[in-house]
C-alpha atoms as a PDB file:
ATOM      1  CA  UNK A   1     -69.871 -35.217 -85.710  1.00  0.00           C
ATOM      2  CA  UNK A   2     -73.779 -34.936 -85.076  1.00  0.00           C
ATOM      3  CA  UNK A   3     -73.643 -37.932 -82.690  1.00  0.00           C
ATOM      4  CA  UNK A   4     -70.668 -36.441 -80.625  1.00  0.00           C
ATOM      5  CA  UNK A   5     -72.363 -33.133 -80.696  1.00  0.00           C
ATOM      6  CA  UNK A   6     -75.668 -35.079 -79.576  1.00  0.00           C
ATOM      7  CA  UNK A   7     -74.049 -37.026 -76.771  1.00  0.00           C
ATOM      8  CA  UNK A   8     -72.620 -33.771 -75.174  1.00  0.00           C
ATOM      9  CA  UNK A   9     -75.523 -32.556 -75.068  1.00  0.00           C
ATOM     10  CA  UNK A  10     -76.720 -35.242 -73.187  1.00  0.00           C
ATOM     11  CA  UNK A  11     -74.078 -35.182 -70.974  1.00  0.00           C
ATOM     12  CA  UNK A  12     -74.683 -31.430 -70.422  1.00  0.00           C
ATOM     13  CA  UNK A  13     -78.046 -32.282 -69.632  1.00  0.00           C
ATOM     14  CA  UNK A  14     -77.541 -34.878 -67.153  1.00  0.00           C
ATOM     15  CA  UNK A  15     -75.156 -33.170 -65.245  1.00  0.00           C
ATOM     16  CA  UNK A  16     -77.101 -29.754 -65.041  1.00  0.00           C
ATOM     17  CA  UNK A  17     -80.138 -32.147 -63.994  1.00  0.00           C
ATOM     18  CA  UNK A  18     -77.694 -33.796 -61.230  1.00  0.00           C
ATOM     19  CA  UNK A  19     -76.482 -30.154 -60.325  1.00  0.00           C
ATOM     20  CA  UNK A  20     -80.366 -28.923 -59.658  1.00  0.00           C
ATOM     21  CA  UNK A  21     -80.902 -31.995 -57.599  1.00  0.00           C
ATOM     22  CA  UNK A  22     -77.850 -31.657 -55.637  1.00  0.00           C
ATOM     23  CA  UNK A  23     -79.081 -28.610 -55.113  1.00  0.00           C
ATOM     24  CA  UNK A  24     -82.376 -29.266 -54.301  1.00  0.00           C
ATOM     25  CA  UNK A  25     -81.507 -32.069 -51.369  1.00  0.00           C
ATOM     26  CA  UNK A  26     -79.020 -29.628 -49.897  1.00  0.00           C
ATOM     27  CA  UNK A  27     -81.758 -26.965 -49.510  1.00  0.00           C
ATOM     28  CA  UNK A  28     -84.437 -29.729 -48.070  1.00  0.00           C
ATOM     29  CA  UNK A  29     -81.956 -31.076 -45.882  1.00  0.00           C
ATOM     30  CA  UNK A  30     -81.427 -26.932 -44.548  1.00  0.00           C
ATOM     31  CA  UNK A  31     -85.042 -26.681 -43.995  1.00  0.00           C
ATOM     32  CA  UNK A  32     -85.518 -30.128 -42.054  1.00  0.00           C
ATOM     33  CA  UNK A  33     -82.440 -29.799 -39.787  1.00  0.00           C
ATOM     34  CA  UNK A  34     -82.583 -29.098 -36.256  1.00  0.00           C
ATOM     35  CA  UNK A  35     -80.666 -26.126 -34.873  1.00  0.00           C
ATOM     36  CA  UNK A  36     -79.901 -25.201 -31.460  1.00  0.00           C
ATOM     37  CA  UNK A  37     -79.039 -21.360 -29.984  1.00  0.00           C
ATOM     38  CA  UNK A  38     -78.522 -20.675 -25.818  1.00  0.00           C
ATOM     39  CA  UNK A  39     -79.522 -17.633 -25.125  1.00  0.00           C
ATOM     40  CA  UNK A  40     -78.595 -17.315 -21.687  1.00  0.00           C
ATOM     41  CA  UNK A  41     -77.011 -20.368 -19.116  1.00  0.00           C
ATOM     42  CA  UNK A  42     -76.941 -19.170 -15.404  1.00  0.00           C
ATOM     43  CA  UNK A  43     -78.426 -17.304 -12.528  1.00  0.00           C
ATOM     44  CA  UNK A  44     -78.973 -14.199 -14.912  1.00  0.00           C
ATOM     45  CA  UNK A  45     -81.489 -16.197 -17.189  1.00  0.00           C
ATOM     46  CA  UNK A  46     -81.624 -18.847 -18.816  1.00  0.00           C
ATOM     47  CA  UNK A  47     -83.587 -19.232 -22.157  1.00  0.00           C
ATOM     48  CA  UNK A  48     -82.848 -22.741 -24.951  1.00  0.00           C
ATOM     49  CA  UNK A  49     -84.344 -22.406 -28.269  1.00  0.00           C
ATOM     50  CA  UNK A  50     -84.551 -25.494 -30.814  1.00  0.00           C
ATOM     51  CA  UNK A  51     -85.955 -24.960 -34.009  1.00  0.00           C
ATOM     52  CA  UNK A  52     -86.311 -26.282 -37.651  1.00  0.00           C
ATOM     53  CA  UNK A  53     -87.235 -23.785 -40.789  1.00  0.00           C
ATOM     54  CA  UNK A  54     -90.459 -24.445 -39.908  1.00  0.00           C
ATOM     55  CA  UNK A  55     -91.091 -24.844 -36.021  1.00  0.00           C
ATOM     56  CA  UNK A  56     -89.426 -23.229 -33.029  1.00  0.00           C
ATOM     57  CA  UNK A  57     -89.474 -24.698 -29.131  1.00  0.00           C
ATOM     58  CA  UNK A  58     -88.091 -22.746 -26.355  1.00  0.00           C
ATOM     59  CA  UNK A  59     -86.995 -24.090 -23.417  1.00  0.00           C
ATOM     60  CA  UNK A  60     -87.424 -21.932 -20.113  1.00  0.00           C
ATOM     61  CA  UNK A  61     -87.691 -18.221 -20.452  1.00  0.00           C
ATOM     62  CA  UNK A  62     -85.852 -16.724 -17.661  1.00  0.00           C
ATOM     63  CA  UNK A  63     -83.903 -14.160 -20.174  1.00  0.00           C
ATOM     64  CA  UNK A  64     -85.609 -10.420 -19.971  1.00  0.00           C
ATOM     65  CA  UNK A  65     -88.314 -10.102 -22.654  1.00  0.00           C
ATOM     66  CA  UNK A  66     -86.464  -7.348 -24.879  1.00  0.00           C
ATOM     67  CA  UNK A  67     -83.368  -8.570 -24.334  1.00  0.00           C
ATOM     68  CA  UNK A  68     -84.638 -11.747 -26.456  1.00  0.00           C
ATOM     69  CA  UNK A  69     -86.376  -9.764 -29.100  1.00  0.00           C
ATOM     70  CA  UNK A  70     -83.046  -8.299 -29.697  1.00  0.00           C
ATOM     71  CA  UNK A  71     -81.219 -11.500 -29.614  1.00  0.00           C
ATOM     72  CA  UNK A  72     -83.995 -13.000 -32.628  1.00  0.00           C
ATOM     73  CA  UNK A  73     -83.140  -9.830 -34.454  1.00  0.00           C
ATOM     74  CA  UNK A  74     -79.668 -10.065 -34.275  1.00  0.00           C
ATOM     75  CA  UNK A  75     -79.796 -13.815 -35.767  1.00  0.00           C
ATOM     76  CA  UNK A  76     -82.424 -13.245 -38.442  1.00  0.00           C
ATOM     77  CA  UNK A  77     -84.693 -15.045 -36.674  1.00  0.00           C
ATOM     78  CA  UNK A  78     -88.777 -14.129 -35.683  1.00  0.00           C
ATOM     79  CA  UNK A  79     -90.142 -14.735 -32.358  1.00  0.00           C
ATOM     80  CA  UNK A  80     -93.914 -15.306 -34.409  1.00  0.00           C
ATOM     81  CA  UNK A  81     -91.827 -18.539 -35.535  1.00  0.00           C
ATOM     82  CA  UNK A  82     -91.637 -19.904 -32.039  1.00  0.00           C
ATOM     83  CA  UNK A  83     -94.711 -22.298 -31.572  1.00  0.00           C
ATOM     84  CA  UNK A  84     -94.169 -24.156 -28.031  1.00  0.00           C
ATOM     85  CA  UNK A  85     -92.579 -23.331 -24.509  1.00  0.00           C
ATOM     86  CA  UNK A  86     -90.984 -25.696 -22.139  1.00  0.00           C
ATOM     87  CA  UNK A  87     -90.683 -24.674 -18.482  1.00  0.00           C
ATOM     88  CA  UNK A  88     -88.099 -26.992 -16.127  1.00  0.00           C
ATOM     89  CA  UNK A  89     -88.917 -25.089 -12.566  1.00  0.00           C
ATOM     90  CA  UNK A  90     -90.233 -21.980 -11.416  1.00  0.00           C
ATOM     91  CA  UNK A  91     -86.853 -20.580  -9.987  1.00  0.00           C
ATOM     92  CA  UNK A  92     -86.945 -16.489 -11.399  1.00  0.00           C
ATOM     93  CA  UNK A  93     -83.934 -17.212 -13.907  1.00  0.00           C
ATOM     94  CA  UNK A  94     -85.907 -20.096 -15.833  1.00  0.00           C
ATOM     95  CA  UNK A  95     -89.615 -17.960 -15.942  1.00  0.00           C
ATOM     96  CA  UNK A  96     -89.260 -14.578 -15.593  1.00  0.00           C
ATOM     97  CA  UNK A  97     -90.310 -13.601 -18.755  1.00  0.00           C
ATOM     98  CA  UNK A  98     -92.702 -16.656 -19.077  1.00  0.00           C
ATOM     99  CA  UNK A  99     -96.399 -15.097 -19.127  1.00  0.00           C
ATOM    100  CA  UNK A 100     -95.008 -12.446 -21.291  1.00  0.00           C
ATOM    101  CA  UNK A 101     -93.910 -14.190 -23.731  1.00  0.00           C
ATOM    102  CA  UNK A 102     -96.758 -16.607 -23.637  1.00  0.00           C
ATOM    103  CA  UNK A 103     -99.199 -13.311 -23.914  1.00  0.00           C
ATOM    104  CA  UNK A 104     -97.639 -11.663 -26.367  1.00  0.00           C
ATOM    105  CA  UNK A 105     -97.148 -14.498 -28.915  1.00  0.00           C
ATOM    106  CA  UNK A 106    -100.261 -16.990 -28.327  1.00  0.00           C
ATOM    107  CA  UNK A 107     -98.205 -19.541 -26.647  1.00  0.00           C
ATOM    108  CA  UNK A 108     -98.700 -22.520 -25.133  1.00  0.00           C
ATOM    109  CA  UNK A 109     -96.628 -23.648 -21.956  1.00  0.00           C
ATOM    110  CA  UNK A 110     -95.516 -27.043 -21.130  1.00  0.00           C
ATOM    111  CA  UNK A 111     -94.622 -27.944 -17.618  1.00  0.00           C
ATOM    112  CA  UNK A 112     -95.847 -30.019 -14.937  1.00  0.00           C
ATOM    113  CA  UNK A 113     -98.719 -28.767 -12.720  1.00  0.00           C
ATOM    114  CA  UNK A 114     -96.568 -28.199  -9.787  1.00  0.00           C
ATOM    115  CA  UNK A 115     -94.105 -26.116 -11.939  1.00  0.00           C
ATOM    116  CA  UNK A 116     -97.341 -24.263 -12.813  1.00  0.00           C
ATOM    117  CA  UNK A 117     -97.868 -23.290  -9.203  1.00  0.00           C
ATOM    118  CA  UNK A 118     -94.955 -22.570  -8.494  1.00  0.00           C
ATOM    119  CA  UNK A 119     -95.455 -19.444 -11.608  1.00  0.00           C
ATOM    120  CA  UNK A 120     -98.585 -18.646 -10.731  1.00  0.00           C
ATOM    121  CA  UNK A 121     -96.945 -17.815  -7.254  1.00  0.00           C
ATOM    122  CA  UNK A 122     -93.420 -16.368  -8.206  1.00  0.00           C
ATOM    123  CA  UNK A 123     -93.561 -12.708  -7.466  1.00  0.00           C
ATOM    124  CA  UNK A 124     -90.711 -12.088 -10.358  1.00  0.00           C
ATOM    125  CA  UNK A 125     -93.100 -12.990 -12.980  1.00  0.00           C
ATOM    126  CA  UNK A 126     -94.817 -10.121 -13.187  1.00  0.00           C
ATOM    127  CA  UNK A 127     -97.414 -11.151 -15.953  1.00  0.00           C
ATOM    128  CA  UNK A 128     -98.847 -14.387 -15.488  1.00  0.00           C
ATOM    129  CA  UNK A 129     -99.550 -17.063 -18.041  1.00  0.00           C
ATOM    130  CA  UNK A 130    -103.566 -17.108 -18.692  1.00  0.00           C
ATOM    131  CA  UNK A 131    -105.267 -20.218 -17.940  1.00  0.00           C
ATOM    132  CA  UNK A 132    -105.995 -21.217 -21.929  1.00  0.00           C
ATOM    133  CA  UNK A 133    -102.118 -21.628 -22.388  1.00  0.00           C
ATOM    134  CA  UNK A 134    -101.523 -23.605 -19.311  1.00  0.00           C
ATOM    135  CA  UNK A 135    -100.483 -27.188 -20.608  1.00  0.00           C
ATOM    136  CA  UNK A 136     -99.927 -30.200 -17.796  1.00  0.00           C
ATOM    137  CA  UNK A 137     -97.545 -32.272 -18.873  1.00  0.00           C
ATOM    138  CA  UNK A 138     -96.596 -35.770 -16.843  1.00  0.00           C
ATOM    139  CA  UNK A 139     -92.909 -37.157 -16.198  1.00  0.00           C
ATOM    140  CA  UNK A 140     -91.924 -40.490 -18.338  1.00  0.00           C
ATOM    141  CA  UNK A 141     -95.099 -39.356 -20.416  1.00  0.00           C
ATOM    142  CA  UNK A 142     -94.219 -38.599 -24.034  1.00  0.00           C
ATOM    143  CA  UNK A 143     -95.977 -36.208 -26.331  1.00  0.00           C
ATOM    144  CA  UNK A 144     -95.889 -34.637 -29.546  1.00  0.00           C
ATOM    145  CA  UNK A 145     -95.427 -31.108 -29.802  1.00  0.00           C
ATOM    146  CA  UNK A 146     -95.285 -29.584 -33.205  1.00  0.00           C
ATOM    147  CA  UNK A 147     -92.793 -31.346 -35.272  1.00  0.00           C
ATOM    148  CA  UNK A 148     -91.156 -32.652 -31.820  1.00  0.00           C
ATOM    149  CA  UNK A 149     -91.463 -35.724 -29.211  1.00  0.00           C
ATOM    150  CA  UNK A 150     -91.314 -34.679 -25.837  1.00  0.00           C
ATOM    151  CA  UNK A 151     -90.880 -36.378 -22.960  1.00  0.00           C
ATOM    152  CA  UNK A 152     -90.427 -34.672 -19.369  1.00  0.00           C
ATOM    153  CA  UNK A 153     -88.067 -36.988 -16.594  1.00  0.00           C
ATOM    154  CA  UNK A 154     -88.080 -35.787 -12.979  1.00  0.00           C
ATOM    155  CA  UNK A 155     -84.850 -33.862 -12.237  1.00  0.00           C
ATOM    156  CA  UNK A 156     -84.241 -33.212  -7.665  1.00  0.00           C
ATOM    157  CA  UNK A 157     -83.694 -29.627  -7.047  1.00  0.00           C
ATOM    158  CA  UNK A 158     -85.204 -27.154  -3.972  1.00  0.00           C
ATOM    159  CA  UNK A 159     -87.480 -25.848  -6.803  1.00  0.00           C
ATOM    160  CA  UNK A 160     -91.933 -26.465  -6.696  1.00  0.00           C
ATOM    161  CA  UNK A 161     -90.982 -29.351  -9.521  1.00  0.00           C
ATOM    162  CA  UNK A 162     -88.363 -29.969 -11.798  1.00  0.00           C
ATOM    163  CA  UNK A 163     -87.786 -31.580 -14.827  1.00  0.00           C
ATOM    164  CA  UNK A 164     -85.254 -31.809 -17.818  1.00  0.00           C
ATOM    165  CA  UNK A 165     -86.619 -32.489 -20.997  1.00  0.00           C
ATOM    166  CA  UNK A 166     -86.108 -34.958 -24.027  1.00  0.00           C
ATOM    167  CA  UNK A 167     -86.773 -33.900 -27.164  1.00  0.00           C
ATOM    168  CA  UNK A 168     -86.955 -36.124 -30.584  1.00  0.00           C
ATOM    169  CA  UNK A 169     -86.850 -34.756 -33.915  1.00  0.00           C
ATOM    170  CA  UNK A 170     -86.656 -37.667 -36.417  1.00  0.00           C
ATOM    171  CA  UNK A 171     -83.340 -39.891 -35.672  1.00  0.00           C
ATOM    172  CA  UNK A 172     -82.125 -36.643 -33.518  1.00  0.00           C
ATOM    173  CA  UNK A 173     -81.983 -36.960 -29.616  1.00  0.00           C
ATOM    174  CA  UNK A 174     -81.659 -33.600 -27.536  1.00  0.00           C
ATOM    175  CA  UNK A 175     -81.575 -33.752 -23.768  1.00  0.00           C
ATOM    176  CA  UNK A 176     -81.498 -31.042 -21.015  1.00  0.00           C
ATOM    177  CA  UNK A 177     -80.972 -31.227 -17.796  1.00  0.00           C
ATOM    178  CA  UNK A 178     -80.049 -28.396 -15.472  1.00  0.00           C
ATOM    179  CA  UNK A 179     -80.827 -27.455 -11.667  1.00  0.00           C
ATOM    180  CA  UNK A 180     -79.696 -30.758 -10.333  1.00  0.00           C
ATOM    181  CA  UNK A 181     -79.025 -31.823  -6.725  1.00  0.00           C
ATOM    182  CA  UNK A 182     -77.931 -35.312  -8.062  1.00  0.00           C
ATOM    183  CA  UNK A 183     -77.960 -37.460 -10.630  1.00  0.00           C
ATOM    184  CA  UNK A 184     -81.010 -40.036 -10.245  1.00  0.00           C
ATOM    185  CA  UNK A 185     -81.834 -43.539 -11.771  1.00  0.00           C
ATOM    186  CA  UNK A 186     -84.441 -41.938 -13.702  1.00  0.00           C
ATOM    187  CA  UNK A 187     -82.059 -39.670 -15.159  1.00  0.00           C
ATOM    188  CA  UNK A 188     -79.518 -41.703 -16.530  1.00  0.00           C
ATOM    189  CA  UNK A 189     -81.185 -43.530 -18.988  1.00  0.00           C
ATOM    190  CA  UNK A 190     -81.535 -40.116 -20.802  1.00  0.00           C
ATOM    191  CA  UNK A 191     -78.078 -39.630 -20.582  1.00  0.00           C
ATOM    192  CA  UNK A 192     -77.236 -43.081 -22.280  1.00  0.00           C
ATOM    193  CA  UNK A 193     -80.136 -41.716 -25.181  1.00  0.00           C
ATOM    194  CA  UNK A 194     -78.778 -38.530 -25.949  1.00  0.00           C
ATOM    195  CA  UNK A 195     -76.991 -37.663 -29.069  1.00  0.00           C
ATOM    196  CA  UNK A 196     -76.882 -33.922 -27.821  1.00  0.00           C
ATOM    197  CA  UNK A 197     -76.510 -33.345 -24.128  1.00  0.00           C
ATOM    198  CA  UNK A 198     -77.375 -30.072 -22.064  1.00  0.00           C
ATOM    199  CA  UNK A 199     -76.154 -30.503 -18.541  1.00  0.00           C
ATOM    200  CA  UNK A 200     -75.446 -28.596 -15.495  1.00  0.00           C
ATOM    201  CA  UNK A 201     -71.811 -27.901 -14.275  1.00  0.00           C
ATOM    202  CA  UNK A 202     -72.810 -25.409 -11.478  1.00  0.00           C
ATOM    203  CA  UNK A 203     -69.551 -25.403  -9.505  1.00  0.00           C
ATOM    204  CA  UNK A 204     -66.221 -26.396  -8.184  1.00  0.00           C
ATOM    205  CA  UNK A 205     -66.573 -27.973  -4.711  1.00  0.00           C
ATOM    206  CA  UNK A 206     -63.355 -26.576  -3.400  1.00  0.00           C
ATOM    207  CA  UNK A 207     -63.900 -22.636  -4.961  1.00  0.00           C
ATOM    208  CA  UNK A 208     -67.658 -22.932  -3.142  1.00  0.00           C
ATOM    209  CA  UNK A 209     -66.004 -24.075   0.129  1.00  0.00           C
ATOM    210  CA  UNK A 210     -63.868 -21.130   0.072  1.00  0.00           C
ATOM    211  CA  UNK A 211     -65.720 -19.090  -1.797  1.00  0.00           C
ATOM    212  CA  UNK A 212     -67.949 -15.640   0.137  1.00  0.00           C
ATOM    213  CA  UNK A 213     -70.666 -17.100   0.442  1.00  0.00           C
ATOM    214  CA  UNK A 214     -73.260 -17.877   4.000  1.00  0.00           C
ATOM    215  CA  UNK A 215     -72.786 -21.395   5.086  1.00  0.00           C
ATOM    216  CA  UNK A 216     -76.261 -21.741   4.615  1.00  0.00           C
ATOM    217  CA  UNK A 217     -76.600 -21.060   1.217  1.00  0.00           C
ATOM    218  CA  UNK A 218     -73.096 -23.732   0.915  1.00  0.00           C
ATOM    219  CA  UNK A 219     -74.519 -26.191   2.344  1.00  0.00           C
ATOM    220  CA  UNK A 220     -77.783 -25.901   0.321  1.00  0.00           C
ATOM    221  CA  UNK A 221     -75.964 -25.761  -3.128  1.00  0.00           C
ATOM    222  CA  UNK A 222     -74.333 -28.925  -1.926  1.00  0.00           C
ATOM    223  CA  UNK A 223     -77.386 -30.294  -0.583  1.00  0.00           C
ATOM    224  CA  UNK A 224     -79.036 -33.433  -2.477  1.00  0.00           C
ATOM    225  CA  UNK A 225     -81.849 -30.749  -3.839  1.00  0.00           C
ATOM    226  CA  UNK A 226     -79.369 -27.782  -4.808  1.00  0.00           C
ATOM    227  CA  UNK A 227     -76.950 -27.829  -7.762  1.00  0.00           C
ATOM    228  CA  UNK A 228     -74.631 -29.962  -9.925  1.00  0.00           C
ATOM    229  CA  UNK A 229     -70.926 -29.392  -9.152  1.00  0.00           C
ATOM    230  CA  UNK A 230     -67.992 -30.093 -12.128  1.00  0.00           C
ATOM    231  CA  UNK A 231     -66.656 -33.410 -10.738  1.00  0.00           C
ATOM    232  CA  UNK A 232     -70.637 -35.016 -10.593  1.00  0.00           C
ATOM    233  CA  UNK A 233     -71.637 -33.813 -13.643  1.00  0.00           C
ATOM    234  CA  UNK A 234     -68.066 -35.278 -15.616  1.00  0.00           C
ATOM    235  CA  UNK A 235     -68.886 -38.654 -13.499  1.00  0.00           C
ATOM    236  CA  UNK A 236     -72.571 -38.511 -14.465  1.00  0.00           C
ATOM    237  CA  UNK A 237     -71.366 -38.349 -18.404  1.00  0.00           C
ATOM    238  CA  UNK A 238     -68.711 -41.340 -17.897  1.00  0.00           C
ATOM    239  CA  UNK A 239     -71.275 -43.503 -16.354  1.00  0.00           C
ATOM    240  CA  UNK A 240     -74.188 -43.178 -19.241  1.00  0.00           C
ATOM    241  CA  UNK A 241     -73.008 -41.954 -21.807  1.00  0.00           C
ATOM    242  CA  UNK A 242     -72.898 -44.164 -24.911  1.00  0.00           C
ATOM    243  CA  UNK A 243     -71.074 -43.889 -28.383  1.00  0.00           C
ATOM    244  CA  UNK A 244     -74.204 -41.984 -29.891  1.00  0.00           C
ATOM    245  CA  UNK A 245     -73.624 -38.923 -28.029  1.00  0.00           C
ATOM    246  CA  UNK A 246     -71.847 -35.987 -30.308  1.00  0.00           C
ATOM    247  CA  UNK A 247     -71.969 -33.448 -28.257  1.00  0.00           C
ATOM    248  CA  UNK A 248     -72.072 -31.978 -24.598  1.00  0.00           C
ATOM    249  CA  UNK A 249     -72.583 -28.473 -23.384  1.00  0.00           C
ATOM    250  CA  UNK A 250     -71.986 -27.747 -19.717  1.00  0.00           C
ATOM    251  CA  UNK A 251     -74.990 -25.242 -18.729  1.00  0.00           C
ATOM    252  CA  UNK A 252     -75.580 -22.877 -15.510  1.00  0.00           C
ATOM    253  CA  UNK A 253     -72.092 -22.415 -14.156  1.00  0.00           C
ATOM    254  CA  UNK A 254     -71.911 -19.914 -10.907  1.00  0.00           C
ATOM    255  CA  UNK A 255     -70.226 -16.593 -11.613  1.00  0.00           C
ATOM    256  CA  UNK A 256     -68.868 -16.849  -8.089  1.00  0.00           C
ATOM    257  CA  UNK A 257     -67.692 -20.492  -7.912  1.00  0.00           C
ATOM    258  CA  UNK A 258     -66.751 -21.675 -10.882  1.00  0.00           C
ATOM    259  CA  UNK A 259     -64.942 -20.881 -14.492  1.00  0.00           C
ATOM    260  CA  UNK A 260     -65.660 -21.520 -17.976  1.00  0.00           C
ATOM    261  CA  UNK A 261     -62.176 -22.864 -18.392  1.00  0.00           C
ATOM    262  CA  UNK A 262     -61.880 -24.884 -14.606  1.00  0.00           C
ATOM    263  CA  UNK A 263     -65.313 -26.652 -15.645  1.00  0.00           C
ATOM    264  CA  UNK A 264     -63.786 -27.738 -19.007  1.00  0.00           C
ATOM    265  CA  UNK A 265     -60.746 -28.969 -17.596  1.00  0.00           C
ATOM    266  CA  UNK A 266     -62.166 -30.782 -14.983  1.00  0.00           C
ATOM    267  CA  UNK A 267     -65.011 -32.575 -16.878  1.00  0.00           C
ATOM    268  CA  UNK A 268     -62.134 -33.726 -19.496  1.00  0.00           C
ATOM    269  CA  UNK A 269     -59.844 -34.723 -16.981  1.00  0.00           C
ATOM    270  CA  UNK A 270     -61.943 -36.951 -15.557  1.00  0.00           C
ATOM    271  CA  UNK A 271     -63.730 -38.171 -18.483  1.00  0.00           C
ATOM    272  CA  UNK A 272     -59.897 -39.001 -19.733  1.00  0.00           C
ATOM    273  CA  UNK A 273     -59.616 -41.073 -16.268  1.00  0.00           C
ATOM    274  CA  UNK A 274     -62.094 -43.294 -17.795  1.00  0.00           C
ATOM    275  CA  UNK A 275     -60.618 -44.007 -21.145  1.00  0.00           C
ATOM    276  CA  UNK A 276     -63.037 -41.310 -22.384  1.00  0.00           C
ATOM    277  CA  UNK A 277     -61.469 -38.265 -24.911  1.00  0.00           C
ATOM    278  CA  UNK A 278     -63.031 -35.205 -25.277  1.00  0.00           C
ATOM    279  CA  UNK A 279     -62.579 -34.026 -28.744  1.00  0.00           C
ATOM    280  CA  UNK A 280     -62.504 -37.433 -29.467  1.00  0.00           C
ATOM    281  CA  UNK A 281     -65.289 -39.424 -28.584  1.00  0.00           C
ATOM    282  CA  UNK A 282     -67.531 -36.448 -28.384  1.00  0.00           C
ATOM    283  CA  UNK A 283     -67.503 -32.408 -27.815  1.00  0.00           C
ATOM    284  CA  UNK A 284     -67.645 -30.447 -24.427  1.00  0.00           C
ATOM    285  CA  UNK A 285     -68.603 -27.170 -24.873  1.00  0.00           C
ATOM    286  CA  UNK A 286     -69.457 -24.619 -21.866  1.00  0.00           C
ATOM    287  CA  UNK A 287     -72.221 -22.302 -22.697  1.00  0.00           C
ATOM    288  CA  UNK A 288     -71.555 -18.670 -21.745  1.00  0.00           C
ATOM    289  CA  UNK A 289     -74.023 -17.206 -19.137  1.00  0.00           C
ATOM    290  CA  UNK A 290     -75.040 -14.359 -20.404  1.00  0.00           C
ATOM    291  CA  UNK A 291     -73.794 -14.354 -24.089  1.00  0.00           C
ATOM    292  CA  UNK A 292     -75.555 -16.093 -26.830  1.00  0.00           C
ATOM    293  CA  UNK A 293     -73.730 -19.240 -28.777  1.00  0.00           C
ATOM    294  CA  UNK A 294     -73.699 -19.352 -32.080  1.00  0.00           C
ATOM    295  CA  UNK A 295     -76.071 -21.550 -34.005  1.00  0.00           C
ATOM    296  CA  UNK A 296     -75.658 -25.539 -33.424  1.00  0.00           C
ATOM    297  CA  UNK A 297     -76.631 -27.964 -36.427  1.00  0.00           C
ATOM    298  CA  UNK A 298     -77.783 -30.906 -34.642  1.00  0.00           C
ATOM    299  CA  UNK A 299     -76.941 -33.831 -37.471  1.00  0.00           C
END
């Protein structure tokens, strides 16, 4: 009897001590994981925030400075946790709220010194960024920022500079890319590295064509500097992409020439043309323009 009586309580043991570091791993694998929130994905503003329990990167800050503060609130989340800021171009709806937030929270910005230039002479940022948290980056570079590797990759648009961004936390491979006139040899290699893939789906080439707007402004959204439409971006994803990417989200769609649900479509159908399945092989998500996703676990 006192044997049997000792061996449960062994067992009892040994199981609670199993249960507590279960426990344990599941709350240190929480605090190490990367999450991902849009805040905003179009001519409105655009604002991308990565963080970890412990570190925060935002990328491009073209989302009104209150309107964010009440976006953190609304998630639980505390702008004092955001550490870094990564700019792509200097276009209003990527920096308007750039030297503000950089003021107001002691941070440093990331871009390349033409993209710099281009802020220091937009006339929509109406607080600049002071010279102390001007940071130069370099394209093909890489650099470690906080818990993050970063590494900027030139990216053609009608901008002062542009580039998408890389980012590396441990085995996890983020990549954005928006603004794009067309897709480049140095960009695909980023596409083939992604796990997690931010990239532009600005319009539908026949809606544009159609569409109200000048001929100019057409033919300079079509132009080799302007934006991405559907049908490029889809073929951009079935020529790189490789069986480590998980996910896609189609950024920056036009209000005026283009639809959440004529993007997806689209990008699937012709993905599917090339024996590739949405769903399947990976996720295509289109992130809302002026609504905030949900929060992404990036695995």
């Amino acid at each position: 009897f006192c044997k049997a009586k000792a061996d449960t309580l062994i067992y009892n043991r040994s199981y609670f001590h199993w249960v507590l570091t279960k426990l344990y791993y599941v709350e240190r694998i929480k605090k190490i994981m990367l999450k991902f929130i849009s805040f905003g994905s179009g001519s409105s503003g655009n604002c991308y925030y990565l963080y970890t329990e412990t570190d925060g990167l935002i990328i491009d800050a073209g989302v009104g400075i209150r309107t964010l503060k009440k976006h953190f609130k609304n998630y639980g989340l505390h702008l004092d946790n955001v550490h870094h800021m990564l700019i792509t171009h200097d276009h209003a709806d990527h920096v308007k709220s750039v030297g503000s937030l950089s003021k107001d929270y002691g941070l440093d910005v990331y871009t390349t010194h033409g993209v710099h230039v281009g802020i220091e002479h937009n006339y929509f940022v109406k607080k600049k960024i002071e010279p102390t948290h001007v940071k130069i980056v370099e394209k093909g570079v890489t650099f470690k920022l906080g818990e993050f590797k970063v590494t900027p990759f030139g990216v053609p648009h009608d901008s002062s500079d542009n580039v998408g961004y890389k980012v590396c936390y441990g085995d996890v491979v983020f990549v954005l890319m928006t603004d794009i006139g067309h897709i480049t040899p140095e960009m695909q290699p980023y596409i083939s590295e992604a796990n997690y893939l931010v990239i532009e789906a600005n319009h539908d080439v026949e809606m544009l064509s159609q569409g109200p707007y000048p001929q100019h402004l057409k033919m300079r959204i079509l132009g080799p500097n302007g934006h991405l439409s559907n049908a490029d971006c889809a073929q951009a994803i079935a020529d790189d992409a490789t069986p480590q990417l998980k996910k896609v989200w189609l950024c920056h769609l036009s209000e005026e020439n283009n639809h959440p649900i004529l993007a997806q479509k689209t990008i699937e159908d012709i993905l599917r043309s090339h024996g590739i399945i949405a769903g399947v092989d990976f996720t295509v998500e289109v992130l809302k323009r002026k609504v905030p996703t949900g929060v992404y676990e990036l695995l």
